[in-house]
Protein backbone atom coordinates (compact mmCIF):
# COMPACT_ATOMS: atom_id res chain seq x y z
CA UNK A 1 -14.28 3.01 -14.60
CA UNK A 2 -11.35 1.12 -14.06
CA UNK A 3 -10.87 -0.73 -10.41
CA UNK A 4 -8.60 -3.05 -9.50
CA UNK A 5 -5.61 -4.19 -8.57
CA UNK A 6 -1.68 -2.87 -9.36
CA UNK A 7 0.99 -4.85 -8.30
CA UNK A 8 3.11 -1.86 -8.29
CA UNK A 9 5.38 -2.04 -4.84
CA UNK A 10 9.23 -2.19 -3.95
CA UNK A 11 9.93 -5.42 -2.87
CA UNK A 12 9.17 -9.37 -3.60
CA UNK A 13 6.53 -9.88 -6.04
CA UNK A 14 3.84 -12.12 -5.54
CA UNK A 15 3.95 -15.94 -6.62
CA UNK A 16 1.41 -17.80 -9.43
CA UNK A 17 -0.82 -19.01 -6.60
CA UNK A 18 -0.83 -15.55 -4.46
CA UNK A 19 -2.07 -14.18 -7.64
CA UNK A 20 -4.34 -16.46 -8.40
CA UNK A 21 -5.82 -15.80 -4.77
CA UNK A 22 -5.75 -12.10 -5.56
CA UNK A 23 -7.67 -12.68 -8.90
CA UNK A 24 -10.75 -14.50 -6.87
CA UNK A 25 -10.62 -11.52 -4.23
CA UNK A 26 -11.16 -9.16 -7.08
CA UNK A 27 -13.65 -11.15 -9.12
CA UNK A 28 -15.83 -10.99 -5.74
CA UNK A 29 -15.41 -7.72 -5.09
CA UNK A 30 -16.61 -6.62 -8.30
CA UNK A 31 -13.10 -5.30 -9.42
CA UNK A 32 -12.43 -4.99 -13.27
CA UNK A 33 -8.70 -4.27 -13.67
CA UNK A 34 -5.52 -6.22 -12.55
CA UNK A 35 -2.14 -4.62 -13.31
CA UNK A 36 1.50 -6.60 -13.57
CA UNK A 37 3.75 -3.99 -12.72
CA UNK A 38 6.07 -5.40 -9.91
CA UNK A 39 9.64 -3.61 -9.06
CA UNK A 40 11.18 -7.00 -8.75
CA UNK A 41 10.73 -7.93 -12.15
CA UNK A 42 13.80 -6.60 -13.81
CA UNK A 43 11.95 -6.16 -17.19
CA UNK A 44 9.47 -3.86 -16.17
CA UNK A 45 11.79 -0.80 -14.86
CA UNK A 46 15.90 -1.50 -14.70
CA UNK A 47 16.33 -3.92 -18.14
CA UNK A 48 13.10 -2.27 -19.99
CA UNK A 49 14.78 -2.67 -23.38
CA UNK A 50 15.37 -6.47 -22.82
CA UNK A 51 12.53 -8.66 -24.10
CA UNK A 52 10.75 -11.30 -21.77
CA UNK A 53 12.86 -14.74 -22.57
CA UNK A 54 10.39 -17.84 -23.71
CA UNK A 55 9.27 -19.27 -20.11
CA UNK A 56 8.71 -15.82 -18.62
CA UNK A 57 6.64 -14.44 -21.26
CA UNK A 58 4.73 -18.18 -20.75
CA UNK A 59 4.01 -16.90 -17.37
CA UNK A 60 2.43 -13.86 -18.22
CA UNK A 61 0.29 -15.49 -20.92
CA UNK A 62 -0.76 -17.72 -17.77
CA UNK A 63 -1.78 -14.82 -15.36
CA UNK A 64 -3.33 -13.24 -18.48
CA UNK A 65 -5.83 -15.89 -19.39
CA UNK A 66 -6.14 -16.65 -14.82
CA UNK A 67 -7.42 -12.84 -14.72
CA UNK A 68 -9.38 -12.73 -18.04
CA UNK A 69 -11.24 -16.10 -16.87
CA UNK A 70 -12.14 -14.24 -14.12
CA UNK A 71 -13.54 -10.97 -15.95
CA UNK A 72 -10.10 -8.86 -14.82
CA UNK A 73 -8.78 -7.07 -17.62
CA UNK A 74 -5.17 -7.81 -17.74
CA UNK A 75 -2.43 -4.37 -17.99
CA UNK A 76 1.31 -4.81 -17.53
CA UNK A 77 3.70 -1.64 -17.03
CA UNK A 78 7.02 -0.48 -18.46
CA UNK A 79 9.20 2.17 -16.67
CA UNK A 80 11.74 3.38 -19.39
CA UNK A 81 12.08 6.51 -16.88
CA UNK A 82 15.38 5.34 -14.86
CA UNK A 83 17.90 6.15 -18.06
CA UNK A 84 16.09 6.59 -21.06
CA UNK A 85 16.75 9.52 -23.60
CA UNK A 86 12.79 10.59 -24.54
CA UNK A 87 14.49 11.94 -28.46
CA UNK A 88 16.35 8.84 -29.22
CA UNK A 89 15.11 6.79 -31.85
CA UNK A 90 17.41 3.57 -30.50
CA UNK A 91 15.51 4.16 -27.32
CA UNK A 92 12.01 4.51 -28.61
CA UNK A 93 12.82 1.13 -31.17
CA UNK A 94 13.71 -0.88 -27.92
CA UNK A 95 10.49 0.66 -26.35
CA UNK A 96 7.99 -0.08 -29.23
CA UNK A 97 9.87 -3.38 -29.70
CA UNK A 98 8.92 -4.61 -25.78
CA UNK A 99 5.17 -3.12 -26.51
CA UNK A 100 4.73 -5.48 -29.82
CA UNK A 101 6.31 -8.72 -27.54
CA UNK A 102 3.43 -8.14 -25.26
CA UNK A 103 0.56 -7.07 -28.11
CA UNK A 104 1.51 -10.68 -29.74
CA UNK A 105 0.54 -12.71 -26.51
CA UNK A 106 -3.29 -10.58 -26.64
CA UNK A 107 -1.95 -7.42 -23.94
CA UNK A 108 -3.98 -4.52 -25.09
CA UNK A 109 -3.43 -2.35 -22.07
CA UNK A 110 -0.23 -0.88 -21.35
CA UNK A 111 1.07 1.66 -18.13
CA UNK A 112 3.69 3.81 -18.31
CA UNK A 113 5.56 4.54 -15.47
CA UNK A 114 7.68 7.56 -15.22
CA UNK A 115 7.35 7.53 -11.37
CA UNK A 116 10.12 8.18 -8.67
CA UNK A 117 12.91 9.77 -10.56
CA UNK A 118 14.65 12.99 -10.83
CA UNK A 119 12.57 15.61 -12.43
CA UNK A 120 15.42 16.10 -14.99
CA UNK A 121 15.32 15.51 -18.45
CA UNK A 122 18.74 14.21 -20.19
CA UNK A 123 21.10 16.34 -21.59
CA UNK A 124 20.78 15.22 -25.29
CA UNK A 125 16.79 16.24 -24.97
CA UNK A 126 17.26 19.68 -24.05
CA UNK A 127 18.05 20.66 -28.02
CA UNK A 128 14.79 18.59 -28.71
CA UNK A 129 11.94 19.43 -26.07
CA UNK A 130 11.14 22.24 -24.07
CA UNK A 131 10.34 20.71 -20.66
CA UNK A 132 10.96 17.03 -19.05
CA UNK A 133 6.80 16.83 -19.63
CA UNK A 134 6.71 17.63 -23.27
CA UNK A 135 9.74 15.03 -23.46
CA UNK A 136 7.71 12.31 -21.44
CA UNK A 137 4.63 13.25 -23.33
CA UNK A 138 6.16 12.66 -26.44
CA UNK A 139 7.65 9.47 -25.89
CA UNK A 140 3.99 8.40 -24.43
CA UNK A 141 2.12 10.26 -27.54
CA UNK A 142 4.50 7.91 -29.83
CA UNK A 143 3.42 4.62 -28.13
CA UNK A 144 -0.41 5.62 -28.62
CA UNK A 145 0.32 6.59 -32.42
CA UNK A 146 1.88 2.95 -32.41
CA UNK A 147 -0.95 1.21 -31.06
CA UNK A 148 -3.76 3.19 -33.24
CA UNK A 149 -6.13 0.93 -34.52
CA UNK A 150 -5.41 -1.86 -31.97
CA UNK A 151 -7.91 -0.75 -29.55
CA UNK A 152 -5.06 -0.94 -26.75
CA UNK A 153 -5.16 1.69 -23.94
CA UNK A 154 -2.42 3.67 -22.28
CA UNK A 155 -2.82 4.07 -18.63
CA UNK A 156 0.79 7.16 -17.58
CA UNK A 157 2.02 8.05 -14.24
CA UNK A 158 3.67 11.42 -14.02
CA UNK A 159 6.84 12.12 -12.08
CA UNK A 160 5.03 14.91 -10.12
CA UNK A 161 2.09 11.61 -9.11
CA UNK A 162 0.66 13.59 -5.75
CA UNK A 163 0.18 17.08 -4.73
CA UNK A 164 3.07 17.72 -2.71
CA UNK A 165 5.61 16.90 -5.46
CA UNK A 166 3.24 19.03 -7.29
CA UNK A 167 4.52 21.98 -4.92
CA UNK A 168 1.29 21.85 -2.97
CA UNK A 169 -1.01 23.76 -5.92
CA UNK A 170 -1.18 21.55 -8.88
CA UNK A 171 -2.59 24.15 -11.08
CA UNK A 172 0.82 26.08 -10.42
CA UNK A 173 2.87 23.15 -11.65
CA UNK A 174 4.19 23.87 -15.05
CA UNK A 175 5.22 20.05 -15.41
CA UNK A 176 1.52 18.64 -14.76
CA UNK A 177 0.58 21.67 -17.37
CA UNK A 178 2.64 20.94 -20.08
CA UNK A 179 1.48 17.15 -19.90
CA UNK A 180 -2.31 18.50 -19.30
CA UNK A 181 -1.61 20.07 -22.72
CA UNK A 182 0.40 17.53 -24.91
CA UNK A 183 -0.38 14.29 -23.51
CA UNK A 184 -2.72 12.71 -26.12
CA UNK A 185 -6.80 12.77 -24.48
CA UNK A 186 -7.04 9.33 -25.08
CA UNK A 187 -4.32 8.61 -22.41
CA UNK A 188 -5.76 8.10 -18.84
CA UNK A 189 -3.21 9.50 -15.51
CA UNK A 190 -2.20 7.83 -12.36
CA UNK A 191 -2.83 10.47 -9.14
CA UNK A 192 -2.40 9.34 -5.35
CA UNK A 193 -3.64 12.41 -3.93
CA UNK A 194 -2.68 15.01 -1.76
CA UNK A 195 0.58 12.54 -0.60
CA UNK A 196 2.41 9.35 -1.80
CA UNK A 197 0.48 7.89 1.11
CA UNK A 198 -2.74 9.94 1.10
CA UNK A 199 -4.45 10.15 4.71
CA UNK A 200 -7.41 11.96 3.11
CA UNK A 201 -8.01 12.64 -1.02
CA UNK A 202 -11.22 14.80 -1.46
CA UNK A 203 -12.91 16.14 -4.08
CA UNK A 204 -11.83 20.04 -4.05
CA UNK A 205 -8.26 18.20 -4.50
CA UNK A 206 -9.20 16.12 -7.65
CA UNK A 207 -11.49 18.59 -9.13
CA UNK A 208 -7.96 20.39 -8.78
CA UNK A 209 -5.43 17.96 -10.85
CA UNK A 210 -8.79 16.94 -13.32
CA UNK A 211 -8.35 20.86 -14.55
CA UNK A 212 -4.63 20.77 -14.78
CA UNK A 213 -4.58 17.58 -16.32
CA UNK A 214 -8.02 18.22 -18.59
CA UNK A 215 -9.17 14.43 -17.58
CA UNK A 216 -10.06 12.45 -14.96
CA UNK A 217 -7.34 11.22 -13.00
CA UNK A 218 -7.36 7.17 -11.90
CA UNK A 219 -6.32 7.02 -8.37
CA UNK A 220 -3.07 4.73 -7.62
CA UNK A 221 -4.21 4.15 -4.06
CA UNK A 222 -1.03 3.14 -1.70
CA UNK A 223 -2.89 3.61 1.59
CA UNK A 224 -2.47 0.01 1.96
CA UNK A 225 1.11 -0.32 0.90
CA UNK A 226 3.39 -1.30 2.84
CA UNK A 227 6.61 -1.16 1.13
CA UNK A 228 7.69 2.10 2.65
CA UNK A 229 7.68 0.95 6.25
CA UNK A 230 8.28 -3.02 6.71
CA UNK A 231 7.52 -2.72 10.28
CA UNK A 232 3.76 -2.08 9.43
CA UNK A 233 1.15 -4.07 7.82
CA UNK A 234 -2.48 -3.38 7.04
CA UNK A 235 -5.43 -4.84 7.69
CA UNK A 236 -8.01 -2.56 8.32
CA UNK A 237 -10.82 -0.69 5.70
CA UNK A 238 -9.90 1.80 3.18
CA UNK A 239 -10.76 5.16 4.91
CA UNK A 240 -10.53 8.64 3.97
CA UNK A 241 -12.37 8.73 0.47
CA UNK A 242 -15.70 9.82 0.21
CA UNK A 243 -18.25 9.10 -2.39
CA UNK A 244 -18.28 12.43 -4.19
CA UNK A 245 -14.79 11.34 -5.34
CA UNK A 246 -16.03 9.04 -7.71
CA UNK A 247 -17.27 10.97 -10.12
CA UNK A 248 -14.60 12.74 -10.26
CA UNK A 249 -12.20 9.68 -11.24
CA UNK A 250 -11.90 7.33 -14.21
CA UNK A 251 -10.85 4.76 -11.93
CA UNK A 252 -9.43 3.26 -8.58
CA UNK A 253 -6.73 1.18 -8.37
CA UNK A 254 -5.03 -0.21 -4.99
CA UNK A 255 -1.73 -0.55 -4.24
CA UNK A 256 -1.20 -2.95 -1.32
CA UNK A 257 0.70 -4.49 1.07
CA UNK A 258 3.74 -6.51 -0.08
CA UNK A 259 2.39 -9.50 1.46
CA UNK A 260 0.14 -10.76 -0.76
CA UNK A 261 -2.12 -12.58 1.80
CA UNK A 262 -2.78 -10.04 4.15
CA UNK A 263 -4.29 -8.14 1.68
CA UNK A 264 -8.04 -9.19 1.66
CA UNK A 265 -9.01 -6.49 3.68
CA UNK A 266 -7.59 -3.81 1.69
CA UNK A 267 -9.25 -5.07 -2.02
CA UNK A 268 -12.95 -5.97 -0.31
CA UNK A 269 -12.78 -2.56 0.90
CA UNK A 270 -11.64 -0.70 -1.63
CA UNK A 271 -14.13 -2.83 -4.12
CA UNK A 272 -16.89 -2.18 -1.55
CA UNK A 273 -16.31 1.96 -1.67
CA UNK A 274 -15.96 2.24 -5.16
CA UNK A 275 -19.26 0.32 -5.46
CA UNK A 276 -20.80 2.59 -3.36
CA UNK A 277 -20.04 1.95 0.78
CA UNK A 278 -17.91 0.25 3.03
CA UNK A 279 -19.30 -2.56 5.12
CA UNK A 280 -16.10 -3.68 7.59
CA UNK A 281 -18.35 -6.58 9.19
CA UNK A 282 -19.17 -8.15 5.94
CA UNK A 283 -15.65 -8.07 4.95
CA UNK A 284 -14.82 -9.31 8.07
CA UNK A 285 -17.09 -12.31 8.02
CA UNK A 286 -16.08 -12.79 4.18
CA UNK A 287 -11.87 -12.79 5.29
CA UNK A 288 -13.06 -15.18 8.09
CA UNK A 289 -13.82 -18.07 5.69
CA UNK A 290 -10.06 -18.33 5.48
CA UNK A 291 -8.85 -18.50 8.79
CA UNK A 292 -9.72 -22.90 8.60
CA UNK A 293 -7.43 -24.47 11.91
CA UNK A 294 -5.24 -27.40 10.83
CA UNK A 295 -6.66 -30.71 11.50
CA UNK A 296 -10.35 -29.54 12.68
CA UNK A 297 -12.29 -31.07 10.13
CA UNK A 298 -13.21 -27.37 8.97
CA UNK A 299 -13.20 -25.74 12.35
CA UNK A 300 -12.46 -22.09 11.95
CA UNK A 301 -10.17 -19.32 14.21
CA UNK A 302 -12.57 -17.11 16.14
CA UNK A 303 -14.37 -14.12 14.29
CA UNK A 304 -13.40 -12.43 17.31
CA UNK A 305 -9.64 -13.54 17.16
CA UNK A 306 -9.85 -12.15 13.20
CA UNK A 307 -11.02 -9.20 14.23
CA UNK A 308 -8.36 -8.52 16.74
CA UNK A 309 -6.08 -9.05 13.94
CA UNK A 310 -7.60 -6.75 12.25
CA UNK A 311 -7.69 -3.87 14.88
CA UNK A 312 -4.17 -4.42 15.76
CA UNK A 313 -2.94 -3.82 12.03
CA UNK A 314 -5.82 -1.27 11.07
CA UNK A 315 -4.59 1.96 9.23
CA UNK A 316 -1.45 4.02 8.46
CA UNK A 317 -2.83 6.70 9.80
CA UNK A 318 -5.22 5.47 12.61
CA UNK A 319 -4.91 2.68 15.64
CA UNK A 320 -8.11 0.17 15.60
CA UNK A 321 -11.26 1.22 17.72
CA UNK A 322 -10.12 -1.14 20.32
CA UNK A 323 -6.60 -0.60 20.32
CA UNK A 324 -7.33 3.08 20.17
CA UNK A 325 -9.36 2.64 23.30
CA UNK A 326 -6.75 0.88 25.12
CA UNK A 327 -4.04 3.31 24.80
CA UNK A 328 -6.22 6.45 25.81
CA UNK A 329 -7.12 4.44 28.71
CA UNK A 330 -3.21 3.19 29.59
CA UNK A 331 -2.11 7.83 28.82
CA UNK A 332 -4.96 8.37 31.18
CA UNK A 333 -3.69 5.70 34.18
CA UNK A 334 0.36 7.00 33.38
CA UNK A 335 -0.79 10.70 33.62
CA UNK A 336 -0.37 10.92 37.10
CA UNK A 337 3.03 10.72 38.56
CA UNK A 338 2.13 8.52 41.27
CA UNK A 339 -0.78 6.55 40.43
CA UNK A 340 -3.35 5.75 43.00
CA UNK A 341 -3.28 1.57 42.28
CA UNK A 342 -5.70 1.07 44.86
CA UNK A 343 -8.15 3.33 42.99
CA UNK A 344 -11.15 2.30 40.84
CA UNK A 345 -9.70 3.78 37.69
CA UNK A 346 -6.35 1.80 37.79
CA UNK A 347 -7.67 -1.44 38.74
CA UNK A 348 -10.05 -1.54 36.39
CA UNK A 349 -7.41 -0.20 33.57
CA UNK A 350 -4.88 -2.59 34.59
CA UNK A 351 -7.11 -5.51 33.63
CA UNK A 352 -8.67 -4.43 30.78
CA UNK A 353 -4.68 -4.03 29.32
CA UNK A 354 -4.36 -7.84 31.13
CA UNK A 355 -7.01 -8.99 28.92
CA UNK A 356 -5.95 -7.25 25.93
CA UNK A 357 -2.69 -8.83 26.41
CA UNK A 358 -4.68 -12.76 27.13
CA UNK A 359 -6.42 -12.13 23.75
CA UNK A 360 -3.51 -11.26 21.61
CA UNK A 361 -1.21 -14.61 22.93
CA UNK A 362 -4.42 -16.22 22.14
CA UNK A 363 -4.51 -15.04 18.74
CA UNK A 364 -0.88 -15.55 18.27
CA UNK A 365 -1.18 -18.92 19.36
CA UNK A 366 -4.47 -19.59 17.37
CA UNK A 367 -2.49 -17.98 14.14
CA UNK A 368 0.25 -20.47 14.37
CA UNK A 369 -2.68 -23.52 13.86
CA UNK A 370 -4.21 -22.46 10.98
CA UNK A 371 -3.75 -24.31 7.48
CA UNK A 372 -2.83 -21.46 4.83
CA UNK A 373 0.85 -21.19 6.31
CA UNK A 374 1.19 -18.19 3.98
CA UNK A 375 -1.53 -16.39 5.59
CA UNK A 376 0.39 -17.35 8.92
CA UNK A 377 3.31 -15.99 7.61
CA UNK A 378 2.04 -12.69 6.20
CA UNK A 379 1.14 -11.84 9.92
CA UNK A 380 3.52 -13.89 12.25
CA UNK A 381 6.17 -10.87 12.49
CA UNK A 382 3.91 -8.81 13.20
CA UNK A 383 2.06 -10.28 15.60
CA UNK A 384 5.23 -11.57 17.40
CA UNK A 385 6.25 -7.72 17.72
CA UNK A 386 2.21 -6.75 19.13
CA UNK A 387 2.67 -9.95 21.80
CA UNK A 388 6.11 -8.75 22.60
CA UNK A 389 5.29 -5.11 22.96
CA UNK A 390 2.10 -5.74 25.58
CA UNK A 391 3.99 -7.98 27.04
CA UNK A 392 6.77 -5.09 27.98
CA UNK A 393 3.29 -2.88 28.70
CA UNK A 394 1.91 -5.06 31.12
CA UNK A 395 5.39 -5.63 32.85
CA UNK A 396 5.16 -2.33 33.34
CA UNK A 397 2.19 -1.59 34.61
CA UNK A 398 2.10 -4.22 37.15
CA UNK A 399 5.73 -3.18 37.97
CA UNK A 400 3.94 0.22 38.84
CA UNK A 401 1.06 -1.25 40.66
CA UNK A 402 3.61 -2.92 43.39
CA UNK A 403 4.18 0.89 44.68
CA UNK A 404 8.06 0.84 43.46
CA UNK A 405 10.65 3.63 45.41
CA UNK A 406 10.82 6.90 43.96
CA UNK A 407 14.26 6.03 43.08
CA UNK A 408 13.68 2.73 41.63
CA UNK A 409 14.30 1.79 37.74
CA UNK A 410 11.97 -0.54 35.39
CA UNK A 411 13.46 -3.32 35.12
CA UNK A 412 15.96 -4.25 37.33
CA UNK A 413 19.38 -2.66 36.56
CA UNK A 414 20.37 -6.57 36.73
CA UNK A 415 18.15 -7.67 33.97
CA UNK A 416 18.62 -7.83 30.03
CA UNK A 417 15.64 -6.07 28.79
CA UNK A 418 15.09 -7.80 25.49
CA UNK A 419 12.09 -5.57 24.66
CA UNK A 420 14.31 -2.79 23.87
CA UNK A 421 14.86 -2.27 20.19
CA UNK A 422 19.12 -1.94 19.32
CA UNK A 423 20.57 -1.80 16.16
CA UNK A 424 21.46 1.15 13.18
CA UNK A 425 18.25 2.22 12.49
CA UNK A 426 17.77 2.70 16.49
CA UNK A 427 21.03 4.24 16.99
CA UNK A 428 20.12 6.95 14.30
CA UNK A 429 16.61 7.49 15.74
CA UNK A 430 18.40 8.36 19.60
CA UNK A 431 20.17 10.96 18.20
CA UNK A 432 17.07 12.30 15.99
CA UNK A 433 14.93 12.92 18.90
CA UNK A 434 11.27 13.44 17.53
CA UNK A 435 7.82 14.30 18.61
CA UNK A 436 4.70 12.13 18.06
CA UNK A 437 3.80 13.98 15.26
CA UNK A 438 7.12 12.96 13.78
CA UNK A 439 9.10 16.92 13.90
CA UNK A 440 12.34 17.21 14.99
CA UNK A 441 12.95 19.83 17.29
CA UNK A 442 16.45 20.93 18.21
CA UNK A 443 16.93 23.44 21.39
């Protein structure tokens, strides 16, 4: 079964030495399977037709023999899908010609990407193929027939990659039918589940999209990407997947967070459940080992202070256990319109949120010591927002706890309150009033 590692994301790809870093995380995590597939190199999606130039291909010969030296088997991707025409021979020259560069410098696996685009196939196909999916599983058919006898594999992503561009049934969908049908066996499909960013992916769901697709999908896991949201980054375990899924996959491959660093969390985990549990203290104590303060002869940042990190940057879909704590307690002490702050229940609150707010300067202080500035820098933003944010909370709270008029304002109608966010993005979310769940409702 394939596991590993896709450098698939929207955004700045990773330097030599982040990947290098990467590699070792995988090695130790018993991952097999590294894949060079990164938006921001123009070759692999918007100039697909234009061959790698003599010091990039170098490069990738580099990071080839990095991750083979290190057991990883070594895949890079070509997305043809943003303007290619599936019947033209021109087109499938330039696509065999960029798939012979990379067999002559030893590549024998090969993804196809015909993610995020229209589902629309180009006029001059319709006289050639009945369906977008017969077109893409031609074009992908040809490649195979042009690698026979290599021993090269084909990894595809569909167009329709989750359930809910699916429609919501995936048996129903005649596109992931017509490429169940035509798409030759020996090529193995990208799925990421119910959603693009899947909170859950069980095995009713897969046991679904295996019969459409008659295989085994491989999971392209983005529950720790990032690149959708840039205000969030994640740190916490893989959740969601049981073990049953497993057999029910040909392999599991993580999409992560942009920043390359903060992304130890997210393969340990993921190599941990695929090898058969998650243990978040071992992976913990493991990320730990990196956390070295500058100019301590070796001294290391608290396990405790790492695990606040952690918590505070847990899930997409779920605060940390502690954080989660916190803010049921904070809802419970703002329930009441007029707080009792002589009570039990509201002292006790208010300091806990004190201390939480003492641990996370500490942290943020403690982060801005350590030697590996790029781990530093993978967090700092967002750790600068959490400071700022508890900050305003505590303000707040001890604003409450002075008794303030019924008519009075937090803060001061005299003060500039920094805390508050301005800007487009804010401007557009005040007039798109939401609930937490993220509906609009308009009365």
């Amino acid at each position: 079964m394939l596991t590993g590692v896709i450098e698939g994301f929207y955004g700045r790809d990773w330097r030599r030495e982040e990947r290098l870093e990467v590699f070792d995380w995988m090695r130790d995590a018993q991952m097999n399977t590294y894949i060079y597939g990164p938006k921001d190199d123009v070759h692999v999606r918007a100039r697909w037709r234009t061959p790698y130039g003599p010091g990039m291909l170098a490069s990738l010969v580099d990071l080839k023999t990095q991750a083979e030296a290190r057991g990883l088997g070594f895949w890079v991707a070509l997305a043809p899908c943003l303007d290619v025409t599936y019947s033209d021979p021109v087109d499938r020259a330039a696509l065999m010609a960029r798939v012979d560069q990379l067999m002559g410098i030893g590549v024998t696996g090969f993804v196809l990407l015909f993610d995020d685009i229209p589902n629309v196939m180009p006029a001059a196909d319709h006289a050639v193929f009945s369906s977008f999916a017969a077109a893409q599983a031609s074009l992908s058919n040809a490649v195979v027939e042009h690698l026979a006898g290599t021993g090269a594999r084909v990894l595809f992503c569909p167009t329709e990659y989750c359930g809910r561009m699916a429609g919501g049934d995936v048996e129903k969908s005649a596109y992931l039918q017509v490429l169940g049908a035509e798409l030759d066996p020996s090529v193995a499909v990208f799925w990421t589940g119910p959603e693009i960013v899947s909170e859950v992916i069980d095995a009713a769901g897969l046991e679904a999209v295996g019969r459409v697709l008659r295989r085994k999908p491989v999971i392209w896991d983005n529950f720790h990407a990032n690149d959708y949201d840039i205000r969030r980054v994640y740190a916490g375990p893989l959740g969601g997947r049981g073990p049953e899924t497993l057999e029910l996959v040909d392999g599991w491959i993580t999409n992560p967070n942009n920043e390359a660093e903060a992304n130890f969390i997210a393969v340990r985990t993921t190599g941990q459940f695929v090898q058969g549990g998650i243990d978040m203290e071992v992976a913990l104590a493991d990320w730990h080992k990196r956390f070295t303060l500058a100019y301590s002869d070796g001294a290391k940042m608290p396990l405790e202070a790492v695990r606040l990190l952690s918590d505070l940057f847990w899930q997409p879909f779920a605060q940390g256990p502690e954080s989660a704590a916190l803010f049921a307690r904070v809802r419970a002490m703002l329930a009441v319109h007029r707080p009792d702050t002589q009570g039990a229940a509201w002292r006790e609150g208010l300091e806990t949120v004190r201390d939480f707010k003492r641990r996370i300067n500490a942290l943020f202080v403690a982060m801005t010591e350590i030697e590996n500035r790029d781990l530093f820098h993978a967090f700092h933003g967002y750790l600068w927002e959490a400071q700022e944010e508890i900050g305003h909370l505590v303000k707040y709270l001890e604003w409450l706890d002075t008794d303030p008029a019924p008519d009075a304002v937090f803060p001061a109608r005299d003060r500039i309150h920094n805390f508050y966010r301005r800007g487009f993005g804010v401007e557009v979310q005040e007039i798109l009033q939401r609930d937490r769940a993220g509906w609009y409702h308009h009365d």
